[in-house]
Protein backbone atom coordinates (compact mmCIF):
# COMPACT_ATOMS: atom_id res chain seq x y z
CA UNK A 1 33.66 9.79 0.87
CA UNK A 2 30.39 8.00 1.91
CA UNK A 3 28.43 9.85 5.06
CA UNK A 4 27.70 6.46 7.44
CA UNK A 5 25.72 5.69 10.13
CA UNK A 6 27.32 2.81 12.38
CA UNK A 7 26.77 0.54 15.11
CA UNK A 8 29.56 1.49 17.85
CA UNK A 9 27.76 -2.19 20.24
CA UNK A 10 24.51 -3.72 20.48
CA UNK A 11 21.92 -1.94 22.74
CA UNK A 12 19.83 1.52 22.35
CA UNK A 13 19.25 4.31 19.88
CA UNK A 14 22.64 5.84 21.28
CA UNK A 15 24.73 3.40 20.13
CA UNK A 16 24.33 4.97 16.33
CA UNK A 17 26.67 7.19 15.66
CA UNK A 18 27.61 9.01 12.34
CA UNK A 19 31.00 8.24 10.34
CA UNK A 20 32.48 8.68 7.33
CA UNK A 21 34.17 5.41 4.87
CA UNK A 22 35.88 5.76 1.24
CA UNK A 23 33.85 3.21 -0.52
CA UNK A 24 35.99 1.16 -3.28
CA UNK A 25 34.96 0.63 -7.09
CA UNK A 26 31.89 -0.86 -7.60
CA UNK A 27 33.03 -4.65 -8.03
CA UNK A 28 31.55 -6.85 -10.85
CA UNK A 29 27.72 -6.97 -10.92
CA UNK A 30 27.68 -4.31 -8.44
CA UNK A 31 26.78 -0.42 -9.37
CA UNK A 32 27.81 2.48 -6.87
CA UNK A 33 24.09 4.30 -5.57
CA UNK A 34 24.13 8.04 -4.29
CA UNK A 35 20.96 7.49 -2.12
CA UNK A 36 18.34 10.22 -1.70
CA UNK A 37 15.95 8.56 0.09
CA UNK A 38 16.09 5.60 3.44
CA UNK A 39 13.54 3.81 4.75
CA UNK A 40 13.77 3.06 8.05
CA UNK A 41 12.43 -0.53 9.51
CA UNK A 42 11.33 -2.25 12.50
CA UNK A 43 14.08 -4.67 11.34
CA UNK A 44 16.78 -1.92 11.24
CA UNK A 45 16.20 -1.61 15.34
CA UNK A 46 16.34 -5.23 15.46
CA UNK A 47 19.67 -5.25 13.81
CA UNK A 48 20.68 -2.66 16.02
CA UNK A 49 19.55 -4.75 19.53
CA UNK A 50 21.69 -7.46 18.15
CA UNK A 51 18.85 -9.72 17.50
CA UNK A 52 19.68 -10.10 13.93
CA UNK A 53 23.12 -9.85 13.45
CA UNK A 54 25.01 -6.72 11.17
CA UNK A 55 27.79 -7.11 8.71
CA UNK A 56 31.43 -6.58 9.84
CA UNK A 57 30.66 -2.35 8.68
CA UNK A 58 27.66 -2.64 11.13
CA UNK A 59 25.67 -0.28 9.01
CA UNK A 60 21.78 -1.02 9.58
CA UNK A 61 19.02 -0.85 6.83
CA UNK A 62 17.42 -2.47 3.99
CA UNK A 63 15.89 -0.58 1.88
CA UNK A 64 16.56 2.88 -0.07
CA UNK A 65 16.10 4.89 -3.45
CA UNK A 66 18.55 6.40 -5.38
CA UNK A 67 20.92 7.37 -8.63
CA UNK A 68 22.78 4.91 -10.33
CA UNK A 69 26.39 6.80 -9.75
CA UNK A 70 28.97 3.66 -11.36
CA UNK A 71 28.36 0.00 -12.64
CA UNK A 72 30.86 -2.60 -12.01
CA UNK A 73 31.70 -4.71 -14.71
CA UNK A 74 29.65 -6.94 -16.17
CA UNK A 75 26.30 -4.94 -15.19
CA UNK A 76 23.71 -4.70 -17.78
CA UNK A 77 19.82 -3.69 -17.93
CA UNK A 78 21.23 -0.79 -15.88
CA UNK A 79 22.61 2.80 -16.69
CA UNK A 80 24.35 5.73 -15.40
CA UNK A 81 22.00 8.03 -13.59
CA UNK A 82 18.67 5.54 -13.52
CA UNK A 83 16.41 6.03 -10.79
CA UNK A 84 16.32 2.99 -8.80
CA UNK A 85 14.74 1.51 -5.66
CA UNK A 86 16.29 -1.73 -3.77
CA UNK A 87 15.33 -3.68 -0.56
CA UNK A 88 17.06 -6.43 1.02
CA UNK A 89 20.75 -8.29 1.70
CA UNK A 90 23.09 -7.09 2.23
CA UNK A 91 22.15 -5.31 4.70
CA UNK A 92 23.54 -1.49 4.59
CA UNK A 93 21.08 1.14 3.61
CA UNK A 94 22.25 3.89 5.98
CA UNK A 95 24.90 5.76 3.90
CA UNK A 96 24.97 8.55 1.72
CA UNK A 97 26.43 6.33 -1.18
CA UNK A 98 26.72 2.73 -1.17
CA UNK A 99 27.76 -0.49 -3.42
CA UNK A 100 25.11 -3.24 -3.73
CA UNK A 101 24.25 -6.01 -6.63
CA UNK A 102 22.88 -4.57 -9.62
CA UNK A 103 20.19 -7.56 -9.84
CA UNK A 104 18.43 -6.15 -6.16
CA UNK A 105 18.03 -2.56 -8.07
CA UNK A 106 14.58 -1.70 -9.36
CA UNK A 107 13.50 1.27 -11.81
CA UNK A 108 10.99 3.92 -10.11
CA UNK A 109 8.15 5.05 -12.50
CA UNK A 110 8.74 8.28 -13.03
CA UNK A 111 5.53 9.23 -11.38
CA UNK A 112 6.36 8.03 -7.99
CA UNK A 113 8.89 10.30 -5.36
CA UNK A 114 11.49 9.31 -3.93
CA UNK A 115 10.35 9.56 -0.77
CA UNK A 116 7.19 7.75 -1.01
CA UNK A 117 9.03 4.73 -2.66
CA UNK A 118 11.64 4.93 0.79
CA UNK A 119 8.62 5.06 3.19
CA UNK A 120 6.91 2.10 1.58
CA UNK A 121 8.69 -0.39 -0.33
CA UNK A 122 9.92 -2.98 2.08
CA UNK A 123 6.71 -2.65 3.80
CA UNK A 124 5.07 -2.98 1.20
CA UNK A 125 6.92 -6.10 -0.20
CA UNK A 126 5.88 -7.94 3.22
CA UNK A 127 1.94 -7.27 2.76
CA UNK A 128 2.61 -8.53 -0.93
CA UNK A 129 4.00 -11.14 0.56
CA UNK A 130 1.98 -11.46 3.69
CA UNK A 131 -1.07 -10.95 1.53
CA UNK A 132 -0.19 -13.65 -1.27
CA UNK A 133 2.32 -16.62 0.04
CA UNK A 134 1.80 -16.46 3.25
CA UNK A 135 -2.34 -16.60 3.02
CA UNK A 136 -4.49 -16.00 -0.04
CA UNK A 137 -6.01 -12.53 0.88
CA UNK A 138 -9.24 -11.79 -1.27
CA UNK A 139 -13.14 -10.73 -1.42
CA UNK A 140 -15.08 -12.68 1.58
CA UNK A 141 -11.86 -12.75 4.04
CA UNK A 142 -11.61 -11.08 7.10
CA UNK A 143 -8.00 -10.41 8.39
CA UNK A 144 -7.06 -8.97 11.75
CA UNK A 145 -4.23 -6.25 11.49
CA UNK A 146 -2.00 -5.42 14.84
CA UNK A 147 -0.82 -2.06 14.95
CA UNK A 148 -2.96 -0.93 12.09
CA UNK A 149 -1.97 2.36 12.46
CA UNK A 150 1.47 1.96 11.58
CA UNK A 151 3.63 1.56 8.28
CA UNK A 152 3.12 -1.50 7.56
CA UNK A 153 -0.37 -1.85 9.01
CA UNK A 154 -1.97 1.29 6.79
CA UNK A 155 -0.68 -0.60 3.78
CA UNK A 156 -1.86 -4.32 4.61
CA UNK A 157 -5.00 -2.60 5.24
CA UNK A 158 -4.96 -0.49 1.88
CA UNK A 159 -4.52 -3.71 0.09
CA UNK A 160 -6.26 -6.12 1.47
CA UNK A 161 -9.87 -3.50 1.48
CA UNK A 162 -8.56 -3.16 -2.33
CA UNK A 163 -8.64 -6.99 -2.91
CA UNK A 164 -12.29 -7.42 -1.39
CA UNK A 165 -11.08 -8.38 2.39
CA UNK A 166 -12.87 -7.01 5.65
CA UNK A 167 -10.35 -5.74 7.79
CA UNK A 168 -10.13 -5.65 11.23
CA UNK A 169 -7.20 -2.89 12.96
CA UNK A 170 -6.17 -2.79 15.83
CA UNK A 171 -4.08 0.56 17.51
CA UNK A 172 -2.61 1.59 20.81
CA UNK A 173 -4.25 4.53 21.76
CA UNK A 174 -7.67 6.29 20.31
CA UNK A 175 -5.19 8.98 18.58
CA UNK A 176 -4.62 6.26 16.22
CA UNK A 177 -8.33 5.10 15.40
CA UNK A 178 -8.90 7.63 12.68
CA UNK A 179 -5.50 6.67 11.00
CA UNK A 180 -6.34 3.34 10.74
CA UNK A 181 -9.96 3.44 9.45
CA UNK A 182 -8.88 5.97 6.81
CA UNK A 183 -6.45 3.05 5.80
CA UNK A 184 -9.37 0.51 5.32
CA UNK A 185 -9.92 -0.85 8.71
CA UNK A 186 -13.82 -1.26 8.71
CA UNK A 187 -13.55 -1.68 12.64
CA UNK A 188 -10.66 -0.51 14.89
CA UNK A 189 -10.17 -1.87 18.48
CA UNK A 190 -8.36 0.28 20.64
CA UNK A 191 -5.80 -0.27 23.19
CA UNK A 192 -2.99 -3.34 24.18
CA UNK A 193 -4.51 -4.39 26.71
CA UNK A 194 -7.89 -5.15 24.80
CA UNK A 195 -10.17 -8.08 24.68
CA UNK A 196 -8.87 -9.04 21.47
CA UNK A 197 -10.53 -12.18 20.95
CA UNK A 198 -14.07 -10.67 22.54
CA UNK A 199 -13.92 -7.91 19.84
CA UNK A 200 -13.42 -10.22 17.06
CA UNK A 201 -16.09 -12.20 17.91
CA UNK A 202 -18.37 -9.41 18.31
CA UNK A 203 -17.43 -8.06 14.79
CA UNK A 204 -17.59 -12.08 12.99
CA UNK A 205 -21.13 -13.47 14.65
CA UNK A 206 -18.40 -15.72 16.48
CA UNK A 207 -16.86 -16.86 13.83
CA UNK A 208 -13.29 -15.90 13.96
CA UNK A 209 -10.97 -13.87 11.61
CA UNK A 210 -8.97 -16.01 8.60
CA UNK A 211 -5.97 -14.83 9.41
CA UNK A 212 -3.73 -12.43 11.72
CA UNK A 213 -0.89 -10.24 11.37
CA UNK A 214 0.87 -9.78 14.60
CA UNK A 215 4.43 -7.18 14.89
CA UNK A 216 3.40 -6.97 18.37
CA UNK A 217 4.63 -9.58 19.77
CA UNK A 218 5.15 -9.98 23.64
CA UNK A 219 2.27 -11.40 25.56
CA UNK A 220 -0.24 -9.75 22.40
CA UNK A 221 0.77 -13.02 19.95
CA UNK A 222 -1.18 -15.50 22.46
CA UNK A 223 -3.95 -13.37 23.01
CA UNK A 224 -4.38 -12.90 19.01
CA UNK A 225 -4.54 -17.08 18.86
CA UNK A 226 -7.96 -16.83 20.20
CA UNK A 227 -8.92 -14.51 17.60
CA UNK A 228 -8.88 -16.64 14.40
CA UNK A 229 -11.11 -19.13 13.08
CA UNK A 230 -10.19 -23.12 13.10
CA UNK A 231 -7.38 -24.19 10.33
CA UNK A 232 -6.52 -20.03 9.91
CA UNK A 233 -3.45 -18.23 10.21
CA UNK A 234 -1.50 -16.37 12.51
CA UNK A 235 1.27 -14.64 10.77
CA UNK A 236 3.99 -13.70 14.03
CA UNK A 237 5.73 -10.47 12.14
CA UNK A 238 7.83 -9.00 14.72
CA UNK A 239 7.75 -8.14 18.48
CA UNK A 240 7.92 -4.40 18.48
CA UNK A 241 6.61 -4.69 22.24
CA UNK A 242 9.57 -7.12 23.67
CA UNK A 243 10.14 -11.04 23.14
CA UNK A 244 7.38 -13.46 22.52
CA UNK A 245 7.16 -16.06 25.21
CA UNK A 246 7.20 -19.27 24.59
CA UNK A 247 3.85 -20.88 23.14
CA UNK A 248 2.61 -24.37 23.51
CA UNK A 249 1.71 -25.93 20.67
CA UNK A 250 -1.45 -27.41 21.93
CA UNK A 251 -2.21 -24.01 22.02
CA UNK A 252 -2.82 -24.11 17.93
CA UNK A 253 -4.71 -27.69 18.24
CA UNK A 254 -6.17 -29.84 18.25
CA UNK A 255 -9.33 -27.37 19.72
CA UNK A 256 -7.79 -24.77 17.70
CA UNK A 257 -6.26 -26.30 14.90
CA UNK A 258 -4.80 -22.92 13.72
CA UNK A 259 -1.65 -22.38 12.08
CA UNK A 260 1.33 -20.37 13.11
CA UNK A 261 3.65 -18.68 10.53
CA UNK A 262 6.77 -16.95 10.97
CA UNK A 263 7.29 -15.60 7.73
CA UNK A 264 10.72 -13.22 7.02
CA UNK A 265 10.94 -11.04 4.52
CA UNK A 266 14.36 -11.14 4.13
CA UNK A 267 14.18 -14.55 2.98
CA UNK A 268 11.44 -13.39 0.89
CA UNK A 269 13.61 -10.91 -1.17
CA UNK A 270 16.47 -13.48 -1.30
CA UNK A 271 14.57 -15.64 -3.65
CA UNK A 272 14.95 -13.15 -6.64
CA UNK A 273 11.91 -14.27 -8.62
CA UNK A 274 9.89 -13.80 -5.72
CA UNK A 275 11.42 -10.10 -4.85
CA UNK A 276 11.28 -9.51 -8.44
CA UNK A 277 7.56 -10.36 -8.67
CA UNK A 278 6.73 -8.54 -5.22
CA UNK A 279 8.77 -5.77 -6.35
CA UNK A 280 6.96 -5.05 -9.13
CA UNK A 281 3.54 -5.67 -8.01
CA UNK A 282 4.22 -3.31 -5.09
CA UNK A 283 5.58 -0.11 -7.51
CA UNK A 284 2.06 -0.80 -9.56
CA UNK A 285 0.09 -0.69 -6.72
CA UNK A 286 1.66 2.35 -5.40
CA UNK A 287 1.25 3.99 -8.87
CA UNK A 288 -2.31 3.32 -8.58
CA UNK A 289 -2.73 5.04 -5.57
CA UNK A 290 -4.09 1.89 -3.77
CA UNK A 291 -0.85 1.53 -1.42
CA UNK A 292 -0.44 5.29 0.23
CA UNK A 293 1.26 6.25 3.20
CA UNK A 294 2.32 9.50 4.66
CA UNK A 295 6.10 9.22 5.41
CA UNK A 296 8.38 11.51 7.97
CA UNK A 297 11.79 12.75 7.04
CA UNK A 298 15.01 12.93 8.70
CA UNK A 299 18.12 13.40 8.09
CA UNK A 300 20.43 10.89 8.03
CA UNK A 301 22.21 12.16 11.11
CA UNK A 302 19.43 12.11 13.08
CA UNK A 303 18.60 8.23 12.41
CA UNK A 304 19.33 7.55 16.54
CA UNK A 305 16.21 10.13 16.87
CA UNK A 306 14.16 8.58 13.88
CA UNK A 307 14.61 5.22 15.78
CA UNK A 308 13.47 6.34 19.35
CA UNK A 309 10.41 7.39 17.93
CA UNK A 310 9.46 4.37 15.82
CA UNK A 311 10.36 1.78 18.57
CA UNK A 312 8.74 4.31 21.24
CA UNK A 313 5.60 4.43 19.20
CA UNK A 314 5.83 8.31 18.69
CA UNK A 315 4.99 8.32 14.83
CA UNK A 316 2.40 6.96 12.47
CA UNK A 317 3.05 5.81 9.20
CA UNK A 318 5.77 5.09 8.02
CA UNK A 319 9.76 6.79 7.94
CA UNK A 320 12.39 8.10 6.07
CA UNK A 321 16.02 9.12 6.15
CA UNK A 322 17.27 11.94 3.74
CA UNK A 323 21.19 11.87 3.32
């Protein structure tokens, strides 16, 4: 019997509750995982507002590590008791024990916890992919990173000072500053209500960033247009701060002539090569210490509270779930 946590109806953190489900065979190409470690997403609260809608379980999450338990038929390149990691559809990651594909499982180097591969490896397949498909990241760019303090901001940070880029943070509140420079931000500007594009300038002679990762969303995406350089990027990741309003698009040009990307990860990881490639790129990074990030545990039953605190802004770095 699998330990669950379900959505009872779109809305807040209260609507999780914790369940129990018998969980069938493992059907062909599918192997049974007893989880040990959950990440937990800005996605997974997105799920849970009904923005992005669940499965017909209404389980939330994405991403987890764990031990091979069963194989379905047909499985191979997998075994019994391998230590695996997995991100992606279909969406389901908070369970004790789950079924899922055998292609979306990974092997962990044996050199890496659990627990740091839970905290980090969705996040860290969107600043792979942030960093590579979405815009070239390398030595003489300059990047502008929204909530830089966070999960997913330490690491795009991390990795793009690793590949050569100046990086630009940005947090919302001075507890955060020394969080995000120890992540790679050479300059940190502090607060939401900032002068985002007079900072920027200040730090580029005027010149503009190459491109910007916003999660932020709400009224901080428009503000973050005047930020970047002509024919850059502004990567819109999320809207952890409420819904984006509508932009027009002479707002990107022809003054501008910037470029707006809405990238997903989730259709990221369901091109396999490209999850695959990410995949592994992201478990040698982390194995060469260049992506680190301090994750918090819960348990599993506590996943309402874990929640609360990442969409109230109560945590840095990134989060866990321990079944």
């Amino acid at each position: 019997m699998a330990v669950i946590v379900r959505l009872k109806a779109p809305g807040g953190a209260e609507q999780l509750e914790l369940a129990s489900a018998e969980l069938p065979p493992p059907a062909s190409g599918e192997v049974r995982l007893r989880q040990t470690a959950i990440g937990v997403n800005f996605i997974d609260i997105y799920q849970r507002m009904g923005l992005y809608a669940l499965p017909p379980e209404r389980i939330p999450g994405v991403e987890a590590v764990g031990i091979v338990a069963q194989l379905g038929a047909d499985v191979s390149g997998l075994d019994v008791g391998d230590r695996v990691a997995y991100a992606g559809a279909p969406v389901g990651a908070y369970a004790s024990e789950r079924n899922l594909p055998a292609w979306r499982c990974v092997r962990i180097p044996a050199n890496l916890p659990d627990e740091v591969v839970a905290s980090a490896f969705v996040k860290g397949i969107t600043a792979d992919m942030l960093l590579t498909r979405v815009f070239p990241v390398g030595r003489g760019t300059t990047i502008l990173v929204h909530s830089a303090a966070g999960g997913l901001g330490q690491l795009l940070a991390r990795w793009a000072s690793a590949l050569g880029a100046v990086v630009i943070g940005a947090v919302g509140s001075p507890a955060k500053v020394e969080t995000a420079r120890a992540a790679g931000a050479r300059h940190v500007i502090v607060g939401r209500g900032a002068d985002f594009a007079a900072a920027v300038a200040d730090f580029t002679a005027g010149r503009g960033v190459d491109v910007a990762y916003d999660g932020v969303g709400a009224t901080t995406l428009q503000k973050t247009l005047g930020c970047v350089r002509p024919f850059g990027v502004v990567a819109s990741i999320g809207q952890s701060a409420g819904p984006i309003p509508l932009l027009d698009v002479n707002d990107l040009g022809p003054r501008r002539s910037l470029m707006l990307a809405r990238p997903s990860v989730m259709a990221h990881m369901n091109d396999a090569d490209a999850y695959r490639c990410s995949a592994e790129r992201v478990l040698a990074a982390m194995a060469d210490g260049v992506l680190r990030v301090t994750g918090k545990a819960y348990s599993l039953r506590d996943a309402a509270q874990a929640q609360a605190d990442l969409e109230a802004g109560r945590t840095t770095g990134a989060l866990y779930l321990r079944p």
